[in-house]
Protein backbone atom coordinates (compact mmCIF):
# COMPACT_ATOMS: atom_id res chain seq x y z
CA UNK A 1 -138.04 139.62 -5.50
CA UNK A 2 -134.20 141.04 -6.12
CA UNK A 3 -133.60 142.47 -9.41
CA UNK A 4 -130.22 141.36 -11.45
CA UNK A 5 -129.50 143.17 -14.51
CA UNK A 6 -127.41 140.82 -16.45
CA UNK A 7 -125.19 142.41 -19.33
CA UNK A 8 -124.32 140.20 -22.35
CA UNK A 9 -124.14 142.09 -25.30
CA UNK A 10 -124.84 138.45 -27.75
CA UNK A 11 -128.20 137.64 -27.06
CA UNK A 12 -131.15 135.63 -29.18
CA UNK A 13 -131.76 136.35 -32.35
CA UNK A 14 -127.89 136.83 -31.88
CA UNK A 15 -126.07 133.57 -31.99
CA UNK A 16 -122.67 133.49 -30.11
CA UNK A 17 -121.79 130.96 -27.54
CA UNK A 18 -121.15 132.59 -24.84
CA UNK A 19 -125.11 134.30 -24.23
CA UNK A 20 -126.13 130.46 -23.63
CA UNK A 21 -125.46 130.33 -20.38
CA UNK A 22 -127.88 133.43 -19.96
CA UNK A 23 -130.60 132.13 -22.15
CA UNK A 24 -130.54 128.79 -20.44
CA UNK A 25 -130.68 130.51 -17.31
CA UNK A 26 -133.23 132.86 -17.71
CA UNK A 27 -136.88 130.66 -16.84
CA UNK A 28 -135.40 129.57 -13.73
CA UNK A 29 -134.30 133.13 -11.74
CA UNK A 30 -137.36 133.74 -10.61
CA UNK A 31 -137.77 130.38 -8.88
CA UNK A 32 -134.98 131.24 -6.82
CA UNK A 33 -135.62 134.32 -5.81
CA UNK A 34 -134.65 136.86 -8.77
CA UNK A 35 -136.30 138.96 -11.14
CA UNK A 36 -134.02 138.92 -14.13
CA UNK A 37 -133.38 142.08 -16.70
CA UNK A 38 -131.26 141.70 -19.84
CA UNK A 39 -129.19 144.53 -21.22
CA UNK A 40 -127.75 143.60 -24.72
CA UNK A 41 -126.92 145.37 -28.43
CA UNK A 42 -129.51 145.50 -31.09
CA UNK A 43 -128.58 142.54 -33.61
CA UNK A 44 -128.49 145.13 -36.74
CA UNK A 45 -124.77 146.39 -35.08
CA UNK A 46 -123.82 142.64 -34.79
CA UNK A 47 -121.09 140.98 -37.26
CA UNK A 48 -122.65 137.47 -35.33
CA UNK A 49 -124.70 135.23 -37.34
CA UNK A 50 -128.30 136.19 -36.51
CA UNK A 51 -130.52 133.34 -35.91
CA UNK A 52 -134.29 134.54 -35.18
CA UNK A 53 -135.57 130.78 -34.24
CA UNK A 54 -133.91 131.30 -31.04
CA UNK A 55 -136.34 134.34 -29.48
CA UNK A 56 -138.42 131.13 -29.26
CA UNK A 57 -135.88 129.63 -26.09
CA UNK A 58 -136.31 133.19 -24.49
CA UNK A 59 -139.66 133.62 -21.95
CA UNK A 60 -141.35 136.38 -23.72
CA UNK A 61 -142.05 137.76 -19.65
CA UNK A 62 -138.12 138.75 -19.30
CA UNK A 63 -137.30 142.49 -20.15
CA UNK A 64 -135.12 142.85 -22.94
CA UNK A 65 -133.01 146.42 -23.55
CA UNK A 66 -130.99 146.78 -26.56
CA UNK A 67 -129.02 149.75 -27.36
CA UNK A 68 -126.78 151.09 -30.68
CA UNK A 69 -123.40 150.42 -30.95
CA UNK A 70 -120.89 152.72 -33.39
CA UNK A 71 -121.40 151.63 -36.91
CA UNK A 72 -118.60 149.01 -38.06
CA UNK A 73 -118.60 150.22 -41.20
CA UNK A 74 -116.52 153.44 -39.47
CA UNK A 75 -114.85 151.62 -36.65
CA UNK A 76 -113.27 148.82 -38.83
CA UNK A 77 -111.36 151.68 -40.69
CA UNK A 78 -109.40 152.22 -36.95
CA UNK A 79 -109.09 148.34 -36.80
CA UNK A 80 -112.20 147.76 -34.04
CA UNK A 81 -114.50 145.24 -34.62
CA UNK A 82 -115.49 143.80 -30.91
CA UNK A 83 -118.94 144.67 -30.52
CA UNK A 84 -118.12 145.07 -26.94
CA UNK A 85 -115.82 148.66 -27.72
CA UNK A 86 -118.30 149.51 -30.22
CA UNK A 87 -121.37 149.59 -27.62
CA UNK A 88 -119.41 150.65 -24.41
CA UNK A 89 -121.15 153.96 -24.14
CA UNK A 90 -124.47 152.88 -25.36
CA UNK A 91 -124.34 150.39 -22.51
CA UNK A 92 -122.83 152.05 -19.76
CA UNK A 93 -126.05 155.21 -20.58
CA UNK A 94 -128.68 152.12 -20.47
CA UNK A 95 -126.88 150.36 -17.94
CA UNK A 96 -127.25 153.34 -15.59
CA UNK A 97 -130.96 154.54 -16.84
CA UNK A 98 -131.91 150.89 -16.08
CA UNK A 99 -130.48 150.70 -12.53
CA UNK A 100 -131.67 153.62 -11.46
CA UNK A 101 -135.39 153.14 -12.74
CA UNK A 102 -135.41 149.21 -11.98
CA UNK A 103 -133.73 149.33 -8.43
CA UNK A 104 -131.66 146.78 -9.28
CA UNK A 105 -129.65 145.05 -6.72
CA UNK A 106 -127.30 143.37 -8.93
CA UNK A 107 -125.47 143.50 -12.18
CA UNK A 108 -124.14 140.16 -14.02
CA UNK A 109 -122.04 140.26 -17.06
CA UNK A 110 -122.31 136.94 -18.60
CA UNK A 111 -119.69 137.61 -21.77
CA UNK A 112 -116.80 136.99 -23.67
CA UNK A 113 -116.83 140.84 -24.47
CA UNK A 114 -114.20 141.61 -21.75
CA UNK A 115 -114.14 145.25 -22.34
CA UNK A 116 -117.76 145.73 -21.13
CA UNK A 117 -116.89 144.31 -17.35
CA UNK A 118 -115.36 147.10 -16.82
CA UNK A 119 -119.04 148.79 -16.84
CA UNK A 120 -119.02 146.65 -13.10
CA UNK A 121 -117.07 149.03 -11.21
CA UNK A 122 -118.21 152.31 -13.02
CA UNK A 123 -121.75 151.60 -11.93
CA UNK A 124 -121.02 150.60 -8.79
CA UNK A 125 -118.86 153.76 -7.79
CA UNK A 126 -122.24 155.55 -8.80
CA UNK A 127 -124.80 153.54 -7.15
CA UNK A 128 -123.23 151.66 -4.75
CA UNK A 129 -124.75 147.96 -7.18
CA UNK A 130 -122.13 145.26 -6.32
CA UNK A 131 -121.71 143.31 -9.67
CA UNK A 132 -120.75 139.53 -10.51
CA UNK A 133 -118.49 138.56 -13.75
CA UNK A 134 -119.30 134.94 -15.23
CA UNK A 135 -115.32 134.23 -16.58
CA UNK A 136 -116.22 131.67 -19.38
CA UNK A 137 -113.23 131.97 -20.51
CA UNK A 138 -109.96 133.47 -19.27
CA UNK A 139 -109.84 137.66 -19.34
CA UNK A 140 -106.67 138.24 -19.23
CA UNK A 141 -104.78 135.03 -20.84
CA UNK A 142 -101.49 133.98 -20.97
CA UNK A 143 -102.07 130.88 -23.17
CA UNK A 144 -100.50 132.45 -26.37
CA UNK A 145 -97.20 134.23 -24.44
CA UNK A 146 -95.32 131.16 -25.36
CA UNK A 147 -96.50 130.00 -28.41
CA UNK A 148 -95.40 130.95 -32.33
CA UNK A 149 -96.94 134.48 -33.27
CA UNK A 150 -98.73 132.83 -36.06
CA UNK A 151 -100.53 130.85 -34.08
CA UNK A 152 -102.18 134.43 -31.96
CA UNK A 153 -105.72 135.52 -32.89
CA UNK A 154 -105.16 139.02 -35.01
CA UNK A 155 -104.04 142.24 -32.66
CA UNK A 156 -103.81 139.79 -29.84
CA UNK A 157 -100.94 142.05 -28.31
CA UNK A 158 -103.11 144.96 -28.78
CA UNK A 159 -105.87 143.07 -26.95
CA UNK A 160 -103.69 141.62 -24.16
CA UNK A 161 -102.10 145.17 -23.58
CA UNK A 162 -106.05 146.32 -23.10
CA UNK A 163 -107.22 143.81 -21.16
CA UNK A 164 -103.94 143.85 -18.73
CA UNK A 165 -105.60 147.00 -18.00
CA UNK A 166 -109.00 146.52 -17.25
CA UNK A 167 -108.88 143.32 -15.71
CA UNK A 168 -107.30 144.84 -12.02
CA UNK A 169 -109.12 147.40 -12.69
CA UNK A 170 -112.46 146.26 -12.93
CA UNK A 171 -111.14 142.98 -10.00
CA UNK A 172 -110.52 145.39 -7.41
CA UNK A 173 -113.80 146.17 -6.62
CA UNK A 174 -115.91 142.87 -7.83
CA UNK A 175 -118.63 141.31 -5.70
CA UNK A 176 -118.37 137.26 -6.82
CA UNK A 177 -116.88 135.88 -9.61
CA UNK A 178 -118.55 132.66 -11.64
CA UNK A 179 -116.26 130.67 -13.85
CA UNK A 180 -116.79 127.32 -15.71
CA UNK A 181 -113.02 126.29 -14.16
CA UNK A 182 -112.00 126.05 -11.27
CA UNK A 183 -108.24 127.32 -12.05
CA UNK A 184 -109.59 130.27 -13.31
CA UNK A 185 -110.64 131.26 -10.39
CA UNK A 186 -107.20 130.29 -8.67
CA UNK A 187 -105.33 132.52 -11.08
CA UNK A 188 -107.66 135.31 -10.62
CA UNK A 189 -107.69 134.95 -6.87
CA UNK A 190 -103.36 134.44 -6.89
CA UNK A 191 -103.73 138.00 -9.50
CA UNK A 192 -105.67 139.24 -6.73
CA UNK A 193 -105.66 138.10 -3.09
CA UNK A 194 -108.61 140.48 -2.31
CA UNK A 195 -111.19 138.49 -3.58
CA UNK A 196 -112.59 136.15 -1.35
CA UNK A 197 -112.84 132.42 -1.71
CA UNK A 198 -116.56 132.31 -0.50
CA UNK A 199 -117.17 134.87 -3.53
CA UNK A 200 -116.56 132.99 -6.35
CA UNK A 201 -118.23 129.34 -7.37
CA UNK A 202 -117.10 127.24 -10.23
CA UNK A 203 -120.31 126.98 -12.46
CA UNK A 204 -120.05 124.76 -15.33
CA UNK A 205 -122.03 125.08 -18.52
CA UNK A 206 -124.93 123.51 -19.09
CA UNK A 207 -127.37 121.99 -21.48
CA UNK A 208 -131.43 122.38 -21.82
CA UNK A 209 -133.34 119.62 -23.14
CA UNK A 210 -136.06 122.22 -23.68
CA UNK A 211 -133.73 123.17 -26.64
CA UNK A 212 -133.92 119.70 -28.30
CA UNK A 213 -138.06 119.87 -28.37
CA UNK A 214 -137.89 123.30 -30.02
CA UNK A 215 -135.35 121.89 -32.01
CA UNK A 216 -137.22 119.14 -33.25
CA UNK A 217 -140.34 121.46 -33.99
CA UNK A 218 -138.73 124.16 -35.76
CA UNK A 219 -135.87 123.17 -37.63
CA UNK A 220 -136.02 120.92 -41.36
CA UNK A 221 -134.10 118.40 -41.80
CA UNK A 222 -130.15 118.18 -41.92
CA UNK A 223 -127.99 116.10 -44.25
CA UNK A 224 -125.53 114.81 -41.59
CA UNK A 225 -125.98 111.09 -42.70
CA UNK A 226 -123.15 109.89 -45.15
CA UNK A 227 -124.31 108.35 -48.34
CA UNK A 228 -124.04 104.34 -48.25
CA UNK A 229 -122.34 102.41 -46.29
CA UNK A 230 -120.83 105.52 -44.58
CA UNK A 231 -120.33 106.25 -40.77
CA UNK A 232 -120.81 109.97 -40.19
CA UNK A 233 -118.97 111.76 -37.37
CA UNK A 234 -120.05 115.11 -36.73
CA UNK A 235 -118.37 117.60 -34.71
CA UNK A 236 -119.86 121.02 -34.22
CA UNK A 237 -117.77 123.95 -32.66
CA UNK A 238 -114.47 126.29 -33.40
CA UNK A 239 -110.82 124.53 -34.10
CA UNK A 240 -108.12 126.99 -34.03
CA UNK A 241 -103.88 125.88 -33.29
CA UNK A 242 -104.84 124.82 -29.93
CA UNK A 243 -107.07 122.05 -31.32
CA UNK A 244 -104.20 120.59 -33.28
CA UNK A 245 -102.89 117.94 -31.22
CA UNK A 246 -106.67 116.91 -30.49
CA UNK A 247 -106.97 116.46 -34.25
CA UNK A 248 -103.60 114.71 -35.05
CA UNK A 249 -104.44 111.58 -32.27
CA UNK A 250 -107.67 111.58 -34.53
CA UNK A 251 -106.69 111.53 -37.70
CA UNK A 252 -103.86 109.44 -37.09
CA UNK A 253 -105.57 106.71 -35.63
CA UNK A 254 -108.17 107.04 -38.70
CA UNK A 255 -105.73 106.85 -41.04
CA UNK A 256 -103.41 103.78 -39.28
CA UNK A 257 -106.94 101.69 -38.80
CA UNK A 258 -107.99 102.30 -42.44
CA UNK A 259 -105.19 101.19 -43.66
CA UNK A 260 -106.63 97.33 -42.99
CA UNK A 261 -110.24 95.55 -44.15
CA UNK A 262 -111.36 98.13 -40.63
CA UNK A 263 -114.64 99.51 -39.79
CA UNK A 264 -112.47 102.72 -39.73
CA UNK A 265 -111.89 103.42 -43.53
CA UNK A 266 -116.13 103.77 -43.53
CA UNK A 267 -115.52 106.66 -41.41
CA UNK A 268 -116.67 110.55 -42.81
CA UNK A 269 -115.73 112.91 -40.48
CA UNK A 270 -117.68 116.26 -40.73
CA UNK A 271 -116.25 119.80 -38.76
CA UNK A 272 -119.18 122.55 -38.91
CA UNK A 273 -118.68 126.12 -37.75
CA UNK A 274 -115.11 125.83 -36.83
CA UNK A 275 -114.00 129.92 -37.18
CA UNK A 276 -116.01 132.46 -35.27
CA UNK A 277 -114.80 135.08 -37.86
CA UNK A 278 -117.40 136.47 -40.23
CA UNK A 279 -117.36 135.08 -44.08
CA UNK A 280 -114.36 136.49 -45.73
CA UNK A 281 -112.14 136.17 -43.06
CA UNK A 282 -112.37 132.71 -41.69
CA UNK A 283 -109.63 130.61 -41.61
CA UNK A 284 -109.63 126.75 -41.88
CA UNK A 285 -107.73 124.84 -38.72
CA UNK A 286 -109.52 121.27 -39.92
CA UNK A 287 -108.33 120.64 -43.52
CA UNK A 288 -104.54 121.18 -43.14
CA UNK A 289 -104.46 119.03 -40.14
CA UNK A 290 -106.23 116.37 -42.34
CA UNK A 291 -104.10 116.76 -44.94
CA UNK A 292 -100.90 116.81 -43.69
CA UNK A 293 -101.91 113.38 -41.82
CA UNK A 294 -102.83 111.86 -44.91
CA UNK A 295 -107.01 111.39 -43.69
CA UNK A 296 -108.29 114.43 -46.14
CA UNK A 297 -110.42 112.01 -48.56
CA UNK A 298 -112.28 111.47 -45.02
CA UNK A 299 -112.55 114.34 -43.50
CA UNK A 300 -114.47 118.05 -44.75
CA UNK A 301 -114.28 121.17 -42.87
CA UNK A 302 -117.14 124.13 -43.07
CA UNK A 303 -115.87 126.98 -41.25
CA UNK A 304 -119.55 129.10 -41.36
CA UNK A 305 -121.07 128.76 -38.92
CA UNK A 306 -125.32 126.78 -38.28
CA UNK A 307 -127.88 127.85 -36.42
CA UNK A 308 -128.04 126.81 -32.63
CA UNK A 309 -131.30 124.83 -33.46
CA UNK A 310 -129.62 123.46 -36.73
CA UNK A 311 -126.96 122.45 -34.76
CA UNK A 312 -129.05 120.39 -32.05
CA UNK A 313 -130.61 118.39 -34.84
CA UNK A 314 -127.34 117.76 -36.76
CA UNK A 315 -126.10 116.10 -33.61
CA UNK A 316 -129.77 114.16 -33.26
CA UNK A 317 -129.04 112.88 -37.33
CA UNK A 318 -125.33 112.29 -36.64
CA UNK A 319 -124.03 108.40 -36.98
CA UNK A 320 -121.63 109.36 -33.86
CA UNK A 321 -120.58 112.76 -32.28
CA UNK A 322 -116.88 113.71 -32.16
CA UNK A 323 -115.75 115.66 -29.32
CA UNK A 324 -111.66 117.27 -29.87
CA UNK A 325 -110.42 119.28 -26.69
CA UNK A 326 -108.08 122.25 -26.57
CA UNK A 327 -104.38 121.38 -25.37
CA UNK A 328 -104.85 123.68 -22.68
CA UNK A 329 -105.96 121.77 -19.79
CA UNK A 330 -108.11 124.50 -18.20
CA UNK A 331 -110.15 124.64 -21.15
CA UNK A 332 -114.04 123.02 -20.67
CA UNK A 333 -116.11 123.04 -23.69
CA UNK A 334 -119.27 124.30 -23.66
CA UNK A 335 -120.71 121.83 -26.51
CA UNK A 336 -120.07 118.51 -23.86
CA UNK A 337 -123.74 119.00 -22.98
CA UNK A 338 -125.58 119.01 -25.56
CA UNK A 339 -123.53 116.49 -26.75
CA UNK A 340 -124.46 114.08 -24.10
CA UNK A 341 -128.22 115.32 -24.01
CA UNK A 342 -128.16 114.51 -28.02
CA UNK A 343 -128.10 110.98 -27.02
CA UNK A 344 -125.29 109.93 -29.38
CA UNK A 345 -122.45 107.91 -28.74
CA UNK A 346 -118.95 110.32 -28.17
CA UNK A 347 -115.41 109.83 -29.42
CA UNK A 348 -113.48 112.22 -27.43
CA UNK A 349 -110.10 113.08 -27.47
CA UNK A 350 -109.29 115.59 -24.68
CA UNK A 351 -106.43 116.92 -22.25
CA UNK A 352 -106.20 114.60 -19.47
CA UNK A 353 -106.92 117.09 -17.20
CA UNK A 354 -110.14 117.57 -18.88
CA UNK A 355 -113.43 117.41 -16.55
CA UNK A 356 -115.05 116.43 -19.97
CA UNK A 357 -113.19 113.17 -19.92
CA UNK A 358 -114.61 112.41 -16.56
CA UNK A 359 -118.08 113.63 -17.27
CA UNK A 360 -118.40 111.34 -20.39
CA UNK A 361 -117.21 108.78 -18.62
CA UNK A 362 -119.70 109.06 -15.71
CA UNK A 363 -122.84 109.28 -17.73
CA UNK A 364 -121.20 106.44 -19.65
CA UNK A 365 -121.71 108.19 -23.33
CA UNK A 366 -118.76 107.74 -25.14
CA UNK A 367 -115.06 106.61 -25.61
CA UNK A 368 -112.43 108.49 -24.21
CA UNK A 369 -108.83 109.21 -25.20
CA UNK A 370 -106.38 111.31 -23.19
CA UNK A 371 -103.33 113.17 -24.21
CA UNK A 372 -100.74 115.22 -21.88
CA UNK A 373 -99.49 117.62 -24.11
CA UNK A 374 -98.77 118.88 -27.56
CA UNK A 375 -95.87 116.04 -28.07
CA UNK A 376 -98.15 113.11 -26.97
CA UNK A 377 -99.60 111.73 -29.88
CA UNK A 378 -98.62 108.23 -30.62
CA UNK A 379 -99.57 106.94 -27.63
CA UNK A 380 -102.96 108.31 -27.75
CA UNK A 381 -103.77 107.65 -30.91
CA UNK A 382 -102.83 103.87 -30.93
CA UNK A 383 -105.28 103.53 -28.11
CA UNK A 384 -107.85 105.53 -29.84
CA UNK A 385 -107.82 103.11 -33.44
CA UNK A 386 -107.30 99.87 -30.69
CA UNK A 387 -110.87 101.29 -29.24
CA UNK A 388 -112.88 103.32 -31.99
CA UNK A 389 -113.98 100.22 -34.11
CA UNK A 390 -115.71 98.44 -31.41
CA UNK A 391 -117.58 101.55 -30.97
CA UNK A 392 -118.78 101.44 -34.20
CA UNK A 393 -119.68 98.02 -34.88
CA UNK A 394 -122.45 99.03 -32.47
CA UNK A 395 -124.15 101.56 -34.74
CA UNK A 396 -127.00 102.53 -34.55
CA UNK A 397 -127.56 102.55 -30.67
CA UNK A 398 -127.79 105.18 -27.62
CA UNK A 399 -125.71 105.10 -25.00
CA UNK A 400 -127.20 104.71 -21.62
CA UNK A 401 -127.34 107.91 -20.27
CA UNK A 402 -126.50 107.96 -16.48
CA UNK A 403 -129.53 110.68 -15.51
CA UNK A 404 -127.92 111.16 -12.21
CA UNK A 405 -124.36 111.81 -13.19
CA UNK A 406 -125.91 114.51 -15.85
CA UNK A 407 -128.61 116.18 -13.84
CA UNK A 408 -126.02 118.17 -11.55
CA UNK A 409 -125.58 120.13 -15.26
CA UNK A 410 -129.44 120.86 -16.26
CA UNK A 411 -129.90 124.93 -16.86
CA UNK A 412 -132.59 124.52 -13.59
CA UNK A 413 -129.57 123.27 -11.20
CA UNK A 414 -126.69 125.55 -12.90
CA UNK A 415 -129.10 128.64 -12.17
CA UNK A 416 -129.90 128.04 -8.51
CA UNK A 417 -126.06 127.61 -8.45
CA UNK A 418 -125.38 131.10 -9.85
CA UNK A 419 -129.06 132.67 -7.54
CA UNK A 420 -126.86 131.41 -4.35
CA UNK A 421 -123.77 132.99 -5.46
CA UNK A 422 -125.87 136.28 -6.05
CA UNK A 423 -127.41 135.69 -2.56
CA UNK A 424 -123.57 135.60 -0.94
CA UNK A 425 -122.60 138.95 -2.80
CA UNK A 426 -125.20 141.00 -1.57
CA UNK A 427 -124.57 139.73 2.44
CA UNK A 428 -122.78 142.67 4.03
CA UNK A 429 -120.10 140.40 5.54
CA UNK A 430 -119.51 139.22 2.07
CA UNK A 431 -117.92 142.85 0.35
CA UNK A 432 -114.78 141.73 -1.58
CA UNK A 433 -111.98 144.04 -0.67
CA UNK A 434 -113.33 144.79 2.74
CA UNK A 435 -113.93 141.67 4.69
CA UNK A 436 -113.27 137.97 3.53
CA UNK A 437 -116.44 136.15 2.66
CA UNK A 438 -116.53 132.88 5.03
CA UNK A 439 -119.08 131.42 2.61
């Protein structure tokens, strides 16, 4: 059995999105061939929302290490918060106790911490371990080079300066690369050339319907029902600028098809845990949207943050799901899964060069409305109030799941897709920077 230590410093009781992939993942290494060891921070130096239901989706057989990271309370007064900077050291000293006493064969950072990737190449340089980087989403983004300052997260030229860094740095000696896009890969591999095609494998993420049972077990009772005669939408995830034009199509079409005796004006739209920020610092990307479209009696915006579990049952109690997609087209949301395993009917209003448009549409779950850009609205949204009310003239039902068109995404097939890429890295014909991978 091959040993990976995978490095994600979120993990359960820890609830960020991007250790899901990991958690999901973990039951099924062994079945393909690898013994799996987790390296994370303790949750008492987290600013995450800590969620201890969740240790039950872990197997309690899967070694967990958690290390310190530098108090907050003292690095916030230099401006760092990213948990990430705050543990580097603590991880790179476990990192290295662990390889050396595990014999591991393999490292895998599975993170949005950026910063800690960089571990990768300092490891490696020491004992020879090739590593793998999951990209779920992009390291070292352009997305914001072009757009108003305003609309930037805070210090993002500080952070882009950083990462502009460590990004070659830590690509010019990486084994394989996993992304949940394909043109992520194809920037990184334009960025550079060295890394080799058979090396990398687009790995989208996934859902568990594991998650719903525990779910079901564990969790009380939400209030996502409206009162009456009201049709509850629920959406579950961040917003943020890049959201917008997702949200105007909606609202607009809400507002133009309640403007009639519709099925529309019934509509209560509910956005839950739409700012990743800790309380106090959140900012609202829902309500102004709403407002300035004229739709705010019908819409309400809660920018904290629920539970995973809490989340899985809101979408269970939910009259319909709503799905908004970023307007950059690379962009795949993680929550399509369990949106489609939640067995709710989907309004979706995505990029057109979304795969999420063509996955709902495959496993037949939902309506779909497409935009090109941040200027195309009207269109869109027209075709969205034409096709919204016939959707919900059917409530209550369940779509008809397509099991075939969804089982390419369970956690079981999405592992044995990220165990093969493992399997590549370590062939000796396979060493990026030395000799092309031919896959």
């Amino acid at each position: 059995m091959k040993r990976v230590l995978i490095v994600s410093p979120h993990f359960p009781p820890v609830n960020a999105a991007d250790m899901h992939r990991v958690r999901m993942s973990l039951p099924y290494f062994a079945e393909y061939g690898w013994s799996p060891l987790v390296l994370t921070v303790r949750p008492e130096d987290q600013e995450a929302p800590i969620e201890p239901e969740l240790m039950a989706l872990v197997p309690q057989d899967v070694p967990v290490v958690r290390t310190p990271a530098l108090p907050i309370r003292l690095t916030k007064l230099v401006g760092v918060r990213n948990v990430g900077i705050r543990a580097f050291v603590h991880l790179y000293r476990a990192g290295a106790r662990l390889i050396r006493e595990h014999h591991v064969d393999l490292v895998y950072f599975s993170t949005t911490m950026f910063v800690t990737m960089a571990l990768g190449r300092i490891w490696k340089r020491r004992f020879g371990v090739p590593y793998v980087i999951d990209m779920q989403d992009p390291w070292l983004s352009t997305y914001y080079d072009d757009k108003p300052a305003s609309e930037a997260p805070p210090k993002y030229g500080l952070a882009r300066r950083l990462h502009a860094v460590l990004e070659p740095w830590t690509m010019r000696e990486v084994g394989g690369i996993v992304s949940v896009s394909a043109s992520y890969i194809e920037t990184l591999r334009e960025r550079y050339p060295w890394i080799a095609a058979g090396a990398c494998a687009t790995i989208p993420f996934g859902a568990s319907e594991r998650d719903f049972d525990v779910a079901g077990r564990m969790v009380r009772t939400r209030e996502t029902t409206a009162g009456g005669d009201r049709l509850r939408g629920v959406y579950i995830g961040r917003g943020g600028p890049d959201m917008a034009t997702a949200l105007r199509i909606l609202f607009k079409a809400l507002k133009d098809g309640a403007r009639g005796p519709s099925i529309l004006s019934r509509v209560a739209l509910s956005f839950v845990g739409t700012d990743y920020a800790p309380a106090g610092r959140a900012r609202k990307s829902v309500d102004p949207v709403a407002i300035a479209e004229g739709v705010a009696a019908q819409v309400s915006e809660q920018t904290t943050r629920i539970g995973y579990l809490d989340a899985l049952v809101a979408l269970k109690q939910a009259d319909f799901l709503v799905l908004i997609g970023s307007d950059d087209p690379d962009y795949r949301a993680s929550k399509v899964h369990p949106y489609i395993l939640a067995g709710r009917p989907i309004v979706a209003v995505v990029h057109e060069r979304s795969p999420v448009a063509d996955l709902i549409r495959k496993t037949g779950t939902g309506l779909v409305v497409t935009f090109a850009g941040r200027g195309d609205t009207e269109g869109p949204a027209a075709r969205l109030m034409s096709a919204w009310p016939g959707l919900l003239e059917r409530l209550p039902f369940m779509p008809p799941m397509d099991r075939v068109a969804i089982a390419p995404y369970s956690a079981r097939e999405l592992t044995r897709q990220q165990c093969r890429l493992f399997d590549t890295v370590l062939q000796p014909e396979c060493a990026v920077a030395v000799t092309p991978c031919l896959g």
